[in-house]
Protein backbone atom coordinates (compact mmCIF):
# COMPACT_ATOMS: atom_id res chain seq x y z
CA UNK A 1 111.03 117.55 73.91
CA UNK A 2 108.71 115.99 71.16
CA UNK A 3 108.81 117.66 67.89
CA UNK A 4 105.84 118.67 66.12
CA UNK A 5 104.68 115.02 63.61
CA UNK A 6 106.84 112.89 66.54
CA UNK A 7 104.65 110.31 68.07
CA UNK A 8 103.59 110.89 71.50
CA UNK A 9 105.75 108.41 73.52
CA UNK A 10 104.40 106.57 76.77
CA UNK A 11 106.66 104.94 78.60
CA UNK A 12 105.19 101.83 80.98
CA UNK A 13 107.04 100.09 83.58
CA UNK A 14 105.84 96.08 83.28
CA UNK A 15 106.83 93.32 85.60
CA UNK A 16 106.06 89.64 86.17
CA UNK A 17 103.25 88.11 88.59
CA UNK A 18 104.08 87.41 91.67
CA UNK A 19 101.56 84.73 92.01
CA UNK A 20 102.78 81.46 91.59
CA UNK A 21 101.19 79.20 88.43
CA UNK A 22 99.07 82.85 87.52
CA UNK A 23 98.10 81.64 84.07
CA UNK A 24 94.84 83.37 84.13
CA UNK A 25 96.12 86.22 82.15
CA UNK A 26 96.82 85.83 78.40
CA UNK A 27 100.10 87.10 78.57
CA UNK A 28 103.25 84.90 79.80
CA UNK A 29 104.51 86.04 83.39
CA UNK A 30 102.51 89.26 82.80
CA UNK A 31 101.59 90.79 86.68
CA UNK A 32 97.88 91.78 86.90
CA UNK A 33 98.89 95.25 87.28
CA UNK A 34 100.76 95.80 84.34
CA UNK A 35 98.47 94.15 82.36
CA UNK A 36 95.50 96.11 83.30
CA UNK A 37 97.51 99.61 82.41
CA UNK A 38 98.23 98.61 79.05
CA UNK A 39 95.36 97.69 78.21
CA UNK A 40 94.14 100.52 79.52
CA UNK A 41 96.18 102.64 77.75
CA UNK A 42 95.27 100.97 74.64
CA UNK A 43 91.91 101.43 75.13
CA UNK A 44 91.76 104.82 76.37
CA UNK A 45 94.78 106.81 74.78
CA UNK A 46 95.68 105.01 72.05
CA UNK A 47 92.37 103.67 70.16
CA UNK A 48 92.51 103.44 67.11
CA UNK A 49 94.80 106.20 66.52
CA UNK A 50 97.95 103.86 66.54
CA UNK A 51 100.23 106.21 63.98
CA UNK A 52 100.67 108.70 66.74
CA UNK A 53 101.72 106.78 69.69
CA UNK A 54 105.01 104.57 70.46
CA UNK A 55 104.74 102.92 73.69
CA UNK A 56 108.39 102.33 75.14
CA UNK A 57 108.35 99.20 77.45
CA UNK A 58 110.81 98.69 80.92
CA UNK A 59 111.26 95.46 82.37
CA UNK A 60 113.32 95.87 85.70
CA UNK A 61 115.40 93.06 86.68
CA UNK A 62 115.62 93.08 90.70
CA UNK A 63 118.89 91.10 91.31
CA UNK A 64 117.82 88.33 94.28
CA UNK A 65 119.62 88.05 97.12
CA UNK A 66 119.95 84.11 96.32
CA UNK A 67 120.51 84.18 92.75
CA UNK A 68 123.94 83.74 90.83
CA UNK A 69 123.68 87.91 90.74
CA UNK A 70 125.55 87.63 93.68
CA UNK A 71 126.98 84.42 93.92
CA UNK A 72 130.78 84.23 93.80
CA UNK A 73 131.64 82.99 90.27
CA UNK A 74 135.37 82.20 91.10
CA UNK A 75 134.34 78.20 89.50
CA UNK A 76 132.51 79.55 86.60
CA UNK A 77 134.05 79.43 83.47
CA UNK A 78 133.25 82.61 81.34
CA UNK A 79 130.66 80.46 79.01
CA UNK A 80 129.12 79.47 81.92
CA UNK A 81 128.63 83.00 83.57
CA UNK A 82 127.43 84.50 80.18
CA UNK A 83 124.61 81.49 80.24
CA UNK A 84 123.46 82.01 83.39
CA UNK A 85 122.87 85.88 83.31
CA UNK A 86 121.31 85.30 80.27
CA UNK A 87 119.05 83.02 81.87
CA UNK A 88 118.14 85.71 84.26
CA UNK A 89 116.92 87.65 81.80
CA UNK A 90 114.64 84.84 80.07
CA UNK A 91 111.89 85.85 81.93
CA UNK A 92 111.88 89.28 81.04
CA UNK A 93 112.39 88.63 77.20
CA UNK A 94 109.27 86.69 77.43
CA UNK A 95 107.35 89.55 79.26
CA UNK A 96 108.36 92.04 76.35
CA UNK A 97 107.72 89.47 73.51
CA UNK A 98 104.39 89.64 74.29
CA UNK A 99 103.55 93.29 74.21
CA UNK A 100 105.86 94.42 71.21
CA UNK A 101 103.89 91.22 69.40
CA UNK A 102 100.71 92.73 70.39
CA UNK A 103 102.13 95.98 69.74
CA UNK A 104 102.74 94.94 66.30
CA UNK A 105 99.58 93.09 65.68
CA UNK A 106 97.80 96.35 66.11
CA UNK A 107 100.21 98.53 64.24
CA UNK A 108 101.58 100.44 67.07
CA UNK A 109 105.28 101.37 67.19
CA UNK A 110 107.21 100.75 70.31
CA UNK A 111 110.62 99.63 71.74
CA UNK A 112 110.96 97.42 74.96
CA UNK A 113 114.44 96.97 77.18
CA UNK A 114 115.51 95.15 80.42
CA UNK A 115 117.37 97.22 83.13
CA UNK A 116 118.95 95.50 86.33
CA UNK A 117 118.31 97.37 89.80
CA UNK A 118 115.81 98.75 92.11
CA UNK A 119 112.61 98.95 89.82
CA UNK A 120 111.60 102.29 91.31
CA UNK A 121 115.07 103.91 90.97
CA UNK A 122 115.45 102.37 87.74
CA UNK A 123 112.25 103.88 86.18
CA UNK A 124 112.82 106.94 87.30
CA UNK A 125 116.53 106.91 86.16
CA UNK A 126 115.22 105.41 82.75
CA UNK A 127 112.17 108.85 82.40
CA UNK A 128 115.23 111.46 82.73
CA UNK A 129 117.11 109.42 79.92
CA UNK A 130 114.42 108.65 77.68
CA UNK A 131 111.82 111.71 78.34
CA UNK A 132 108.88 109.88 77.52
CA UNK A 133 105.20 112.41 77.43
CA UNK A 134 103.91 110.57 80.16
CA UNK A 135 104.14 107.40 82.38
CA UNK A 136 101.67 104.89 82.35
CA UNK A 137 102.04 102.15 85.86
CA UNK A 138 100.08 99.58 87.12
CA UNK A 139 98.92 99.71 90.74
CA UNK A 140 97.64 97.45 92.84
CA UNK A 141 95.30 99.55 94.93
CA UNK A 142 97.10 98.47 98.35
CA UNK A 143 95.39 100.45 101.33
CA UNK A 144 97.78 102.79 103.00
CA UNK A 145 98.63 100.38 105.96
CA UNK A 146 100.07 98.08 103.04
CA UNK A 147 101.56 100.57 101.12
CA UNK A 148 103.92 101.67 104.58
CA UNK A 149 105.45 98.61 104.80
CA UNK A 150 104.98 97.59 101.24
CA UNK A 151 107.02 101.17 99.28
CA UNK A 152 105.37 100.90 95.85
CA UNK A 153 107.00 101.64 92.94
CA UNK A 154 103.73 103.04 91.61
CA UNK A 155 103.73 105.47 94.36
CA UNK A 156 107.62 106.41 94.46
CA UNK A 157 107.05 107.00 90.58
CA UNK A 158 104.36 109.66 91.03
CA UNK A 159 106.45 111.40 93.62
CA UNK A 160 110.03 111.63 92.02
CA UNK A 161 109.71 110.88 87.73
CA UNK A 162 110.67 114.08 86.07
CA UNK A 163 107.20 113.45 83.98
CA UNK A 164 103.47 113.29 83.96
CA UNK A 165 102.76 109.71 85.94
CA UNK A 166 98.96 107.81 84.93
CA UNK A 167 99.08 104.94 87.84
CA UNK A 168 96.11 102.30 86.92
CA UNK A 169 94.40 100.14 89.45
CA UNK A 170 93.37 96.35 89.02
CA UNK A 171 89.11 96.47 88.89
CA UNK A 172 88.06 94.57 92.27
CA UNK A 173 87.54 91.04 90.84
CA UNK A 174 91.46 90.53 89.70
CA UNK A 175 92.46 91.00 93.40
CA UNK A 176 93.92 87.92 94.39
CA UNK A 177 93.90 86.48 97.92
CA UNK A 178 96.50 88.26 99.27
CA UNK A 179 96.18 91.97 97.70
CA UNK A 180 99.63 92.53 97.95
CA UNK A 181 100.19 89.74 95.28
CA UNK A 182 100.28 90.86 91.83
């Protein structure tokens, strides 16, 4: 529970493209989606009030099924293992580089982390810990044929995090080819 003076603290979920060479957006491995809900939110919560907001970033490392996450490291020394996770997590560093920069550019406070798991379990797990005000998500705007086969986090997080959820959609002319790209 906030106490009275206490910023008001919005949590958003971010996550890299899933379009390969996207460099059309100005931030590094930034999905559409993400992108477009916090800048959203800066526009249209925050403003120019920045003193009483602290935006709390979550980058979600999903594990691949290929990747060294679970590869058996039996010939890996220990240096080697510790460079190679931390390799996984490259990627994600950049992400929240970006928006604490711009967060501090601006003068707003925040905090970013990387988590490991299923990104919609994760968030939710991560909104009980931290009890953020409210959830800010980017959505992709899938129709609801896509989103049965698809499961979006977006949608899981408006059914099961134990706080208000804001999901934004892309506008119509950042859909890529394939809508379910991001």
């Amino acid at each position: 529970m906030r106490r009275e003076g206490e910023p008001i603290r919005i949590m958003l979920g971010v996550n890299v493209s899933t379009l390969k060479g996207y460099t059309d957006v100005p931030y590094p491995y930034a999905s559409i989606s993400c992108t477009r809900a916090f800048e959203w939110t800066l526009q249209k919560i925050v403003r120019s009030n920045t003193s009483a907001f602290k935006l709390l970033f979550l980058y979600v490392h999903v594990p691949d099924e290929d990747s060294f996450d679970d590869m058996d490291c039996i010939y890996a020394s220990p240096e080697d293992f510790k460079s190679m996770m931390s390799r996984d997590r490259v990627t994600g560093l950049h992400l929240l580089q970006y928006f604490v920069t711009r967060c501090h550019e601006i003068g707003v406070s925040c905090v970013s982390w990387i988590k490991t798991g299923d990104p919609k379990k994760v968030i939710c797990h991560e909104v009980k810990r931290i009890q953020p005000d409210f959830l800010v998500l980017g959505n992709r705007g899938l129709g609801l044929f896509q989103r049965i086969f698809i499961r979006t986090v977006s949608d899981f997080c408006v059914k099961h995090a134990e706080c208000p959820v804001i999901t934004i959609r892309r506008r119509a002319d950042e859909i890529p080819e394939d809508p379910a790209d991001d």
